[in-house]
Protein backbone atom coordinates (compact mmCIF):
# COMPACT_ATOMS: atom_id res chain seq x y z
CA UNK A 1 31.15 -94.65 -209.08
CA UNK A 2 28.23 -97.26 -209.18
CA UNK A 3 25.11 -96.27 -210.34
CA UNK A 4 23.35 -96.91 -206.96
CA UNK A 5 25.92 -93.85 -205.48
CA UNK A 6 24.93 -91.27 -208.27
CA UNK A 7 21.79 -91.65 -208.56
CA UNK A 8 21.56 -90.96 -204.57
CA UNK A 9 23.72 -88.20 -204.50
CA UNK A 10 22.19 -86.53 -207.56
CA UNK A 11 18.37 -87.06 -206.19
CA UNK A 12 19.38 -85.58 -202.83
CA UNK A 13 21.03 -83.10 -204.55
CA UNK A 14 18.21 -81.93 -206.74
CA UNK A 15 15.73 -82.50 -203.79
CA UNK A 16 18.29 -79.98 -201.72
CA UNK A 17 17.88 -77.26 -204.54
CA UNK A 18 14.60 -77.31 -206.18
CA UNK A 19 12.76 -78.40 -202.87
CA UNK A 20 11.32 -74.68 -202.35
CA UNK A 21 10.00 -75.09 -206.20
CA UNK A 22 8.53 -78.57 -205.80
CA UNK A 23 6.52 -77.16 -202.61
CA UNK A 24 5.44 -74.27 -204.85
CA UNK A 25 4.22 -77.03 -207.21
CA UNK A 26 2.87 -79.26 -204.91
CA UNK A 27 0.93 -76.52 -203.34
CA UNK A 28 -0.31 -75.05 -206.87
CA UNK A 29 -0.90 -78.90 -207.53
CA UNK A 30 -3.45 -79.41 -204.59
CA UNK A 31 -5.60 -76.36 -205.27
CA UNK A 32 -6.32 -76.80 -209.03
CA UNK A 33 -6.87 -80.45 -207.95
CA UNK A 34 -8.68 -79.72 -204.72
CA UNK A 35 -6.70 -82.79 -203.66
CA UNK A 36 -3.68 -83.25 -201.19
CA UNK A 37 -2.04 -83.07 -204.36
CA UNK A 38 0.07 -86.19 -204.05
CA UNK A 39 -0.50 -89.17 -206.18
CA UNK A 40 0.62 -92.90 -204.66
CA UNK A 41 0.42 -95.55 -207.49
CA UNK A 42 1.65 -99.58 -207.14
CA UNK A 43 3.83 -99.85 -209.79
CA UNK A 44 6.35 -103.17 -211.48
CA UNK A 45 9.73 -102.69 -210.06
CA UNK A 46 12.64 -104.07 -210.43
CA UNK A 47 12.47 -107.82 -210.20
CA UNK A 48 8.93 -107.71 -211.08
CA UNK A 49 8.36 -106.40 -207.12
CA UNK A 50 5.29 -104.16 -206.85
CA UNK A 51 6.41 -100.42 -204.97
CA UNK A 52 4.51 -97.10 -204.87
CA UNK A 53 5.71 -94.45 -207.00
CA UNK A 54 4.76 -90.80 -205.96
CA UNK A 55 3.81 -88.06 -208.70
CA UNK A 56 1.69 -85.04 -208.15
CA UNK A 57 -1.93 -85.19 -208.77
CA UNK A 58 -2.64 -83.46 -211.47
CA UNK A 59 -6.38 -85.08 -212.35
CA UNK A 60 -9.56 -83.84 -210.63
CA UNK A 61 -12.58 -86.18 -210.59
CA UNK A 62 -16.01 -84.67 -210.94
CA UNK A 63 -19.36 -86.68 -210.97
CA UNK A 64 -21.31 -86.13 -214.85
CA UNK A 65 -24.71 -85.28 -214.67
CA UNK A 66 -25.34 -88.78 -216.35
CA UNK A 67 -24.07 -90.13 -212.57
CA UNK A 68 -21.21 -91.50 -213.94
CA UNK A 69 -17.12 -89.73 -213.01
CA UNK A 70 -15.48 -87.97 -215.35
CA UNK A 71 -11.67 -86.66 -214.88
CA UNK A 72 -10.51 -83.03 -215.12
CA UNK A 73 -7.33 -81.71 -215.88
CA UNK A 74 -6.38 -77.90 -214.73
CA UNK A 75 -5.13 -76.20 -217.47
CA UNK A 76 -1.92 -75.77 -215.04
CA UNK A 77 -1.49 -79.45 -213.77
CA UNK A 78 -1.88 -80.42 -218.17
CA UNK A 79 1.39 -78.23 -218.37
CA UNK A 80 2.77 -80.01 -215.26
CA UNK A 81 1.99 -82.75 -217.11
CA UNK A 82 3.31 -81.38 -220.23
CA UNK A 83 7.10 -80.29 -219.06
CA UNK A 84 6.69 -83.75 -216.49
CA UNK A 85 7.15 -81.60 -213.75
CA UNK A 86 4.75 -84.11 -212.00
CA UNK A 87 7.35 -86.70 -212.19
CA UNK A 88 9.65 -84.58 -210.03
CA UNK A 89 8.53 -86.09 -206.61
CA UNK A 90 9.91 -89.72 -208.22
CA UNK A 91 13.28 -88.19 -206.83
CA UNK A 92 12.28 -89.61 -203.45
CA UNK A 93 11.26 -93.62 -204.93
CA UNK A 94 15.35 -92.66 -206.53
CA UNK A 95 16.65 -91.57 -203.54
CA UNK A 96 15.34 -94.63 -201.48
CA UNK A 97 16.48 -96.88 -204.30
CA UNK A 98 13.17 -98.27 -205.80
CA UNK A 99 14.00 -96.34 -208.80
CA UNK A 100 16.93 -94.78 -210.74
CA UNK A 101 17.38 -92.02 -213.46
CA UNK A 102 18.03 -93.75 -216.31
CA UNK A 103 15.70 -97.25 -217.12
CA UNK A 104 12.78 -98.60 -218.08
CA UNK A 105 9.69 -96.60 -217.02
CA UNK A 106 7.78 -98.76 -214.25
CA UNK A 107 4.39 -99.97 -215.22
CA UNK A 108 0.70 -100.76 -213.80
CA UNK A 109 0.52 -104.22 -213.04
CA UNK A 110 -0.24 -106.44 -216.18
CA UNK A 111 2.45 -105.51 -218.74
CA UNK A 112 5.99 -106.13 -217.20
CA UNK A 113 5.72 -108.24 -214.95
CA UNK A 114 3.83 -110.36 -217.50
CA UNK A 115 7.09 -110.61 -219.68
CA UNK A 116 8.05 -114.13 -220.58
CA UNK A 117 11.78 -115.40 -221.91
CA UNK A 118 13.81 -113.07 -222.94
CA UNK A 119 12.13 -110.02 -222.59
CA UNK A 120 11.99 -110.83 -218.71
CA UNK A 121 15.50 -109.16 -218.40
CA UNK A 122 14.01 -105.77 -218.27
CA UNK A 123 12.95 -106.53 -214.57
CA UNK A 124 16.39 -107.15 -213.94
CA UNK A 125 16.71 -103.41 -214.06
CA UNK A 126 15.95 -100.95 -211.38
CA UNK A 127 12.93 -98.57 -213.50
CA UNK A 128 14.01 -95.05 -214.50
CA UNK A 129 12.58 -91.48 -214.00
CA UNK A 130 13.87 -91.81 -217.76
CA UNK A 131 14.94 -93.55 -221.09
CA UNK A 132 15.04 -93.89 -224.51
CA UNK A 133 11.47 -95.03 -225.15
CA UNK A 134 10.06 -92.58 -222.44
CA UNK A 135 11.93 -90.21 -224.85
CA UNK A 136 10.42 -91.22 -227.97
CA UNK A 137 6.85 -91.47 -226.09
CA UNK A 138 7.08 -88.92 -224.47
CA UNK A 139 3.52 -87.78 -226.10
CA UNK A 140 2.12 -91.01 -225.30
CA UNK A 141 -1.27 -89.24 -224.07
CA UNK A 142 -1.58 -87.48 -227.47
CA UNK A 143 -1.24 -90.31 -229.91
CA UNK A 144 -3.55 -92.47 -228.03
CA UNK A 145 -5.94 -89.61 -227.67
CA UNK A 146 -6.37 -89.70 -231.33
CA UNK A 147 -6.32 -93.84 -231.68
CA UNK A 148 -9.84 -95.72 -231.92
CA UNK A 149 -9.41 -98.52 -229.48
CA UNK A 150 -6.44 -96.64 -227.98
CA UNK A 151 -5.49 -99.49 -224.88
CA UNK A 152 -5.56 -101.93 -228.00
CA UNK A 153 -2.60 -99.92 -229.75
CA UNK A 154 -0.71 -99.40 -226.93
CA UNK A 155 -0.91 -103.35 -225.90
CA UNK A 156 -0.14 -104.16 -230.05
CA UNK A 157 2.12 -101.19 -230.80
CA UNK A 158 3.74 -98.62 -227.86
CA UNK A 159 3.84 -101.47 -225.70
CA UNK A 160 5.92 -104.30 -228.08
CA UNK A 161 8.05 -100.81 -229.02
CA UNK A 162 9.25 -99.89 -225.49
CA UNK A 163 10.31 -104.18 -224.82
CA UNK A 164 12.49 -103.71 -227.58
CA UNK A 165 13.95 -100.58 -226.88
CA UNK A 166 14.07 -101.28 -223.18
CA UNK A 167 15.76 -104.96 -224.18
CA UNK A 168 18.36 -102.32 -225.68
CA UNK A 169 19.14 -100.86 -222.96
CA UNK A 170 19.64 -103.90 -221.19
CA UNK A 171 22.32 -105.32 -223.50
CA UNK A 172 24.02 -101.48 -224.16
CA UNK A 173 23.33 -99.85 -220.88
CA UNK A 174 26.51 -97.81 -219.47
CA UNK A 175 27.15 -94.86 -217.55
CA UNK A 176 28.18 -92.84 -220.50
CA UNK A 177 24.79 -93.72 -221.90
CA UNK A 178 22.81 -92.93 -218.99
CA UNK A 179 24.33 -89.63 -219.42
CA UNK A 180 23.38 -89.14 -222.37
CA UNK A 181 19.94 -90.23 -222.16
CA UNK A 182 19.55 -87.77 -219.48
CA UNK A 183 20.17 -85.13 -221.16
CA UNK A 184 18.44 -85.72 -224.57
CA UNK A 185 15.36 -85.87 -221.77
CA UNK A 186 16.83 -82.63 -220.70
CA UNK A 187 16.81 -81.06 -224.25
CA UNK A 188 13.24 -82.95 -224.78
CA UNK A 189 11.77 -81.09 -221.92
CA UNK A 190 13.19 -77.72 -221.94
């Protein structure tokens, strides 16, 4: 089975049964926003072509008193946020084939499709809802929380870390391992 076929059939399948939760969440989603609680960002696909990856909203922006905006997160879209049950509309960019379960995580514009030599294989791959550095950052928000010039670290450190392990993949990738990366995120997240 290719990897194009399972990933299609497993989205579909997962939209089929959790669909009545993921409404539940979307609608719990747009109130503690006060949004339509969808989120459309342009993301670095595969090939280095720009697509629109859907995620639930889980930020609300508020204007400071100093004039300036400041964003809020709901104590219940931070544990959205927390188990990545935000990420669960990405079934839809899998099921229409801009994305698959198991690759790199697609990026802003600025870091992948930046890559030079080498490393420029990554965009070869279609990104993933999941992988082995998504794993290992998966608290990505907390370490650079605590990091003085945080976008600094992740450009020198988290960044450099994910080429390599994404670079990995690239060489090692199989079905076998794409099982088993999804369900160490399974294990990571439950």
């Amino acid at each position: 089975m290719s990897k194009r076929v399972f990933d299609f059939i497993v989205a579909a399948l997962l939209l089929i049964c959790i669909s009545w939760g993921l409404i539940l969440i979307w609608i719990i989603s747009a109130m503690a926003t006060r949004s339509g609680g969808i989120f459309f960002q342009q993301r670095i696909g595969q090939y280095g072509k720009p697509f629109m990856i859907i995620k639930l909203k889980t930020m609300r922006f508020v204007a400071a008193d100093t004039g300036q905006v400041r964003a809020i997160i709901p104590s219940v879209s931070a544990f959205f946020r927390k188990y990545k049950l935000d990420e669960l509309p990405q079934l839809i960019n899998i099921l229409i084939g801009q994305m698959s379960f198991v690759g790199p995580r697609p990026d802003i514009p600025g870091y992948y499709d930046k890559l030079v030599g080498d490393e420029r294989k990554i965009l070869e791959l279609k990104p993933g809802l999941t992988s082995e550095a998504s794993i290992k950052y998966s608290n990505e928000e907390e370490i650079l929380k605590n990091i003085p010039n945080p976008e600094k670290f992740n450009d020198e450190v988290i960044f450099p870390d994910k080429i390599k392990m994404n670079l990995h993949y690239y060489y090692n990738r199989s079905f076998r391992g794409d099982l088993k990366i999804m369900f160490n995120t399974l294990l990571r997240f439950c």
